[in-house]
PDB file of N, CA and C in Angstrom:
ATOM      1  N   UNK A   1     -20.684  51.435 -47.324  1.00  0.00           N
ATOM      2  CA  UNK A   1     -20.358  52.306 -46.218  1.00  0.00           C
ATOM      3  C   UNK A   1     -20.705  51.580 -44.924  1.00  0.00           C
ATOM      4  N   UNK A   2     -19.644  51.821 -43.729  1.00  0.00           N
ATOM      5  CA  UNK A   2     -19.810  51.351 -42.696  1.00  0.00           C
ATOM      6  C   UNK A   2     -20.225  52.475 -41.597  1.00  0.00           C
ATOM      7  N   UNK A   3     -21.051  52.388 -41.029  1.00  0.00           N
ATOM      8  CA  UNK A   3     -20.828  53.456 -39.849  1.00  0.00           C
ATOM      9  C   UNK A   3     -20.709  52.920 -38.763  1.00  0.00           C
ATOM     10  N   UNK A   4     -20.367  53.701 -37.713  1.00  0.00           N
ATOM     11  CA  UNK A   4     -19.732  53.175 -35.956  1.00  0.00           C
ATOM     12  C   UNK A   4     -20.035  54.207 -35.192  1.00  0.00           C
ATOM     13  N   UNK A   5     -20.897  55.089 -35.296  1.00  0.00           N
ATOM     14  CA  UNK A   5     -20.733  56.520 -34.487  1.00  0.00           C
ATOM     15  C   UNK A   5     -20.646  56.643 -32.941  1.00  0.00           C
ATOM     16  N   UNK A   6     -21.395  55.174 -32.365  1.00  0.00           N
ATOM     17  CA  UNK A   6     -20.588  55.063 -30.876  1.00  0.00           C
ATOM     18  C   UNK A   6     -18.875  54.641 -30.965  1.00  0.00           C
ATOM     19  N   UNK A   7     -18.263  54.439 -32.076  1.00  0.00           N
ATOM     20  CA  UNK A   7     -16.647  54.412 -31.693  1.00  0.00           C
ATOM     21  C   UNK A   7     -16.376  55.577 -32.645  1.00  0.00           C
ATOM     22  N   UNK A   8     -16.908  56.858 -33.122  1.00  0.00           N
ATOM     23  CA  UNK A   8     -16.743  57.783 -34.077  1.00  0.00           C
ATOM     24  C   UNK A   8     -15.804  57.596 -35.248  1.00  0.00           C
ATOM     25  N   UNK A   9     -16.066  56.472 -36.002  1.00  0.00           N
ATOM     26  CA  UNK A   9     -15.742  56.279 -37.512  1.00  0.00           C
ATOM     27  C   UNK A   9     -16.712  55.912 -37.670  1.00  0.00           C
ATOM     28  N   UNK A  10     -16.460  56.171 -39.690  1.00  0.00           N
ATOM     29  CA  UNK A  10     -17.340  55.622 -40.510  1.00  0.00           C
ATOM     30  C   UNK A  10     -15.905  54.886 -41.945  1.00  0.00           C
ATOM     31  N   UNK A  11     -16.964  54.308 -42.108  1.00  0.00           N
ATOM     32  CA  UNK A  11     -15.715  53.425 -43.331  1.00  0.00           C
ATOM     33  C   UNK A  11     -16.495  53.489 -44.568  1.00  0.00           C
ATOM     34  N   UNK A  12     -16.069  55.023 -45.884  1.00  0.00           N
ATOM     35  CA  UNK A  12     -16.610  55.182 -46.872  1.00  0.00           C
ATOM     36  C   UNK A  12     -16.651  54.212 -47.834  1.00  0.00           C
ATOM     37  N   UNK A  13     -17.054  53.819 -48.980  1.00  0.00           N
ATOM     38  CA  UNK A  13     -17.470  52.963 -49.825  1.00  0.00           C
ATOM     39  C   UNK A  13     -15.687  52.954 -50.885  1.00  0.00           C
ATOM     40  N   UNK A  14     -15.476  54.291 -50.756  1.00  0.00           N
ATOM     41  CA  UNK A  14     -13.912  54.685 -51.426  1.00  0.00           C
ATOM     42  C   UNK A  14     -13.218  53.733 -50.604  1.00  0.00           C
ATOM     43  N   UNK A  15     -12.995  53.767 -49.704  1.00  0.00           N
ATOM     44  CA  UNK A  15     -11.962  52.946 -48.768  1.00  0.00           C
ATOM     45  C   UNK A  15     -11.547  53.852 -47.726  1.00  0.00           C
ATOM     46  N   UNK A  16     -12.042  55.204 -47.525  1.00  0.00           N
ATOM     47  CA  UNK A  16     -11.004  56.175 -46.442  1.00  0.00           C
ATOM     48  C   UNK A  16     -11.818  56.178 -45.148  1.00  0.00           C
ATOM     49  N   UNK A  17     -11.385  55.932 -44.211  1.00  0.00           N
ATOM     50  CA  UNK A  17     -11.877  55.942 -43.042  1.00  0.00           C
ATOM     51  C   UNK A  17     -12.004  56.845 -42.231  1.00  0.00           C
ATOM     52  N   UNK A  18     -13.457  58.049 -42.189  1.00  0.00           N
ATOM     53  CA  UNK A  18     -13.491  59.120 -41.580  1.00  0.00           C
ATOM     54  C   UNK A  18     -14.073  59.107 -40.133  1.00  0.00           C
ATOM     55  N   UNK A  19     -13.200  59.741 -39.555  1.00  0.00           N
ATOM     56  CA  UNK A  19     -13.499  59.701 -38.005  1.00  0.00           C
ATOM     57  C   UNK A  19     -14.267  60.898 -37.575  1.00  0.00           C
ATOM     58  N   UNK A  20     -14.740  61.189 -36.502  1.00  0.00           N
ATOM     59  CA  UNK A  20     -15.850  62.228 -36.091  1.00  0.00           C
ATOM     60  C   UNK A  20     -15.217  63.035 -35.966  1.00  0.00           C
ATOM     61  N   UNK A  21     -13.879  63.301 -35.618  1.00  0.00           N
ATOM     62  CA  UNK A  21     -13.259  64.790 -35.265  1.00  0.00           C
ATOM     63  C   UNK A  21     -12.765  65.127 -36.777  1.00  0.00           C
ATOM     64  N   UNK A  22     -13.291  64.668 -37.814  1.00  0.00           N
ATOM     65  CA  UNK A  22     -13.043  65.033 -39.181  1.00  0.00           C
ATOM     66  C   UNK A  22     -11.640  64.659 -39.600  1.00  0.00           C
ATOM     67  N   UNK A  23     -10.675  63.663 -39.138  1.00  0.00           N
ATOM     68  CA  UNK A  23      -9.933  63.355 -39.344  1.00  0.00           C
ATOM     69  C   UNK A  23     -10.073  61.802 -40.381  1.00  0.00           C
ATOM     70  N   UNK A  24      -8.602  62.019 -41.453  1.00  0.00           N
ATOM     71  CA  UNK A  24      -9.151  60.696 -42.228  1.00  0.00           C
ATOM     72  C   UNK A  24      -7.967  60.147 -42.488  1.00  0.00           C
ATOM     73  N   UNK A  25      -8.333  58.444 -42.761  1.00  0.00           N
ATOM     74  CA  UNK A  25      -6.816  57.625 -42.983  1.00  0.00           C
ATOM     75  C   UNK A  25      -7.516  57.236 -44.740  1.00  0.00           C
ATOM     76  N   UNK A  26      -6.678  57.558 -45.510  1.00  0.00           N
ATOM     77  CA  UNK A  26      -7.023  57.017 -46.588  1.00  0.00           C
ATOM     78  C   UNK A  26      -6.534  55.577 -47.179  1.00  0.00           C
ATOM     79  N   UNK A  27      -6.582  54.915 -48.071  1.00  0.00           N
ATOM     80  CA  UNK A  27      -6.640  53.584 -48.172  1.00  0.00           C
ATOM     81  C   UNK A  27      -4.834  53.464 -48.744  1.00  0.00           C
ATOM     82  N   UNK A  28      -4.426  54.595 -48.865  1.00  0.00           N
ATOM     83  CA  UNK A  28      -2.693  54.150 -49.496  1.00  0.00           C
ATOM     84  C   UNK A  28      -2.165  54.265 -47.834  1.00  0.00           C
ATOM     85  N   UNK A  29      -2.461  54.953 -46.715  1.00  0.00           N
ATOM     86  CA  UNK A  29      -1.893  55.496 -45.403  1.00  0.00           C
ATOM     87  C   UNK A  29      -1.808  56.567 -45.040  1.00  0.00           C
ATOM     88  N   UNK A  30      -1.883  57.264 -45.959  1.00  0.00           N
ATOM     89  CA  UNK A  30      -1.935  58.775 -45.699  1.00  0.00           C
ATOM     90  C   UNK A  30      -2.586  59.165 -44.726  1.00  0.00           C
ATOM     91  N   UNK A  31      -2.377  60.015 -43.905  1.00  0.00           N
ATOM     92  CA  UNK A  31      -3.491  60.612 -42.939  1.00  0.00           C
ATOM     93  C   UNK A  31      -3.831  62.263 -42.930  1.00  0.00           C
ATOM     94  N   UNK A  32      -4.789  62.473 -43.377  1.00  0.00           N
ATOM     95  CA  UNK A  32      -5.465  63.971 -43.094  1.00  0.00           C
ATOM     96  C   UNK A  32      -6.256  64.124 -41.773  1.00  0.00           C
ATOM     97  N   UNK A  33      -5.145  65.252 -41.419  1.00  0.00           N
ATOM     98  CA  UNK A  33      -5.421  65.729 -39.782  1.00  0.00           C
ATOM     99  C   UNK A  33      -6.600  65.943 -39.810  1.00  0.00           C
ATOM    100  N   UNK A  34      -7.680  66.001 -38.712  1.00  0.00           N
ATOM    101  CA  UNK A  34      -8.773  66.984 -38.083  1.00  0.00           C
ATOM    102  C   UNK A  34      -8.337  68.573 -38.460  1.00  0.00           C
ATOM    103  N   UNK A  35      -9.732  68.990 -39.192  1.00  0.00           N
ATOM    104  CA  UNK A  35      -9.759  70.091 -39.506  1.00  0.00           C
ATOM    105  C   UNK A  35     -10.849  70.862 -38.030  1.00  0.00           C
ATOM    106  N   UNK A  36     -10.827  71.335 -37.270  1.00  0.00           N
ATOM    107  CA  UNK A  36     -11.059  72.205 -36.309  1.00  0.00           C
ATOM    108  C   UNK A  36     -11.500  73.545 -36.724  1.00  0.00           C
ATOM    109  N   UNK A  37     -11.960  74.405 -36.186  1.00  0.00           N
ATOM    110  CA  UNK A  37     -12.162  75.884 -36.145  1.00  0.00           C
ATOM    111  C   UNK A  37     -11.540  76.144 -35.123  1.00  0.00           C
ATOM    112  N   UNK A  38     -11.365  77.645 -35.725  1.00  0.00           N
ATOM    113  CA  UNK A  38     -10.132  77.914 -34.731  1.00  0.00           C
ATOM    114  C   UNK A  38     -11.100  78.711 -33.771  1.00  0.00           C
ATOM    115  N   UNK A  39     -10.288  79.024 -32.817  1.00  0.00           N
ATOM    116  CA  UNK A  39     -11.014  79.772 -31.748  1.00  0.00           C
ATOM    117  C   UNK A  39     -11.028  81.284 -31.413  1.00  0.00           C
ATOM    118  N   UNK A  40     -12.345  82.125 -31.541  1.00  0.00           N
ATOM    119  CA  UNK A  40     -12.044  83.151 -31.667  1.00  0.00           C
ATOM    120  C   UNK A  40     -11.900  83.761 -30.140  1.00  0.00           C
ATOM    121  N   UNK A  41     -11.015  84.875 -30.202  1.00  0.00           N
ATOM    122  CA  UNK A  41     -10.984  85.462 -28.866  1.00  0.00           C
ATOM    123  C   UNK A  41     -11.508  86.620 -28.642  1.00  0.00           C
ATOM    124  N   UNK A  42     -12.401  86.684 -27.457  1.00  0.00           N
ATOM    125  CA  UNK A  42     -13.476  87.341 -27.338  1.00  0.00           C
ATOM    126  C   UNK A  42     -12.681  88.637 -26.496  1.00  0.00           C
TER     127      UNK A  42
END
């Protein structure tokens, strides 16, 4: 495992590269969006 948290990735031992806004590139290309909470309205 790599971490970078001043450039917000980390590079798992699997191969997928997770970024701080929870977004991930996996090692075939695929990309899984940032998962967020949604915002509640007050």
């Amino acid at each position: 495992m790599a971490r970078h948290p001043e450039q917000g990735w980390s590079l798992l031992c699997n191969g997928v590269l997770l970024f701080e806004d929870t977004g991930e590139l996996l090692p075939d290309g695929r990309v899984i969006a940032p998962r967020r909470p949604l915002a509640v309205a007050a």
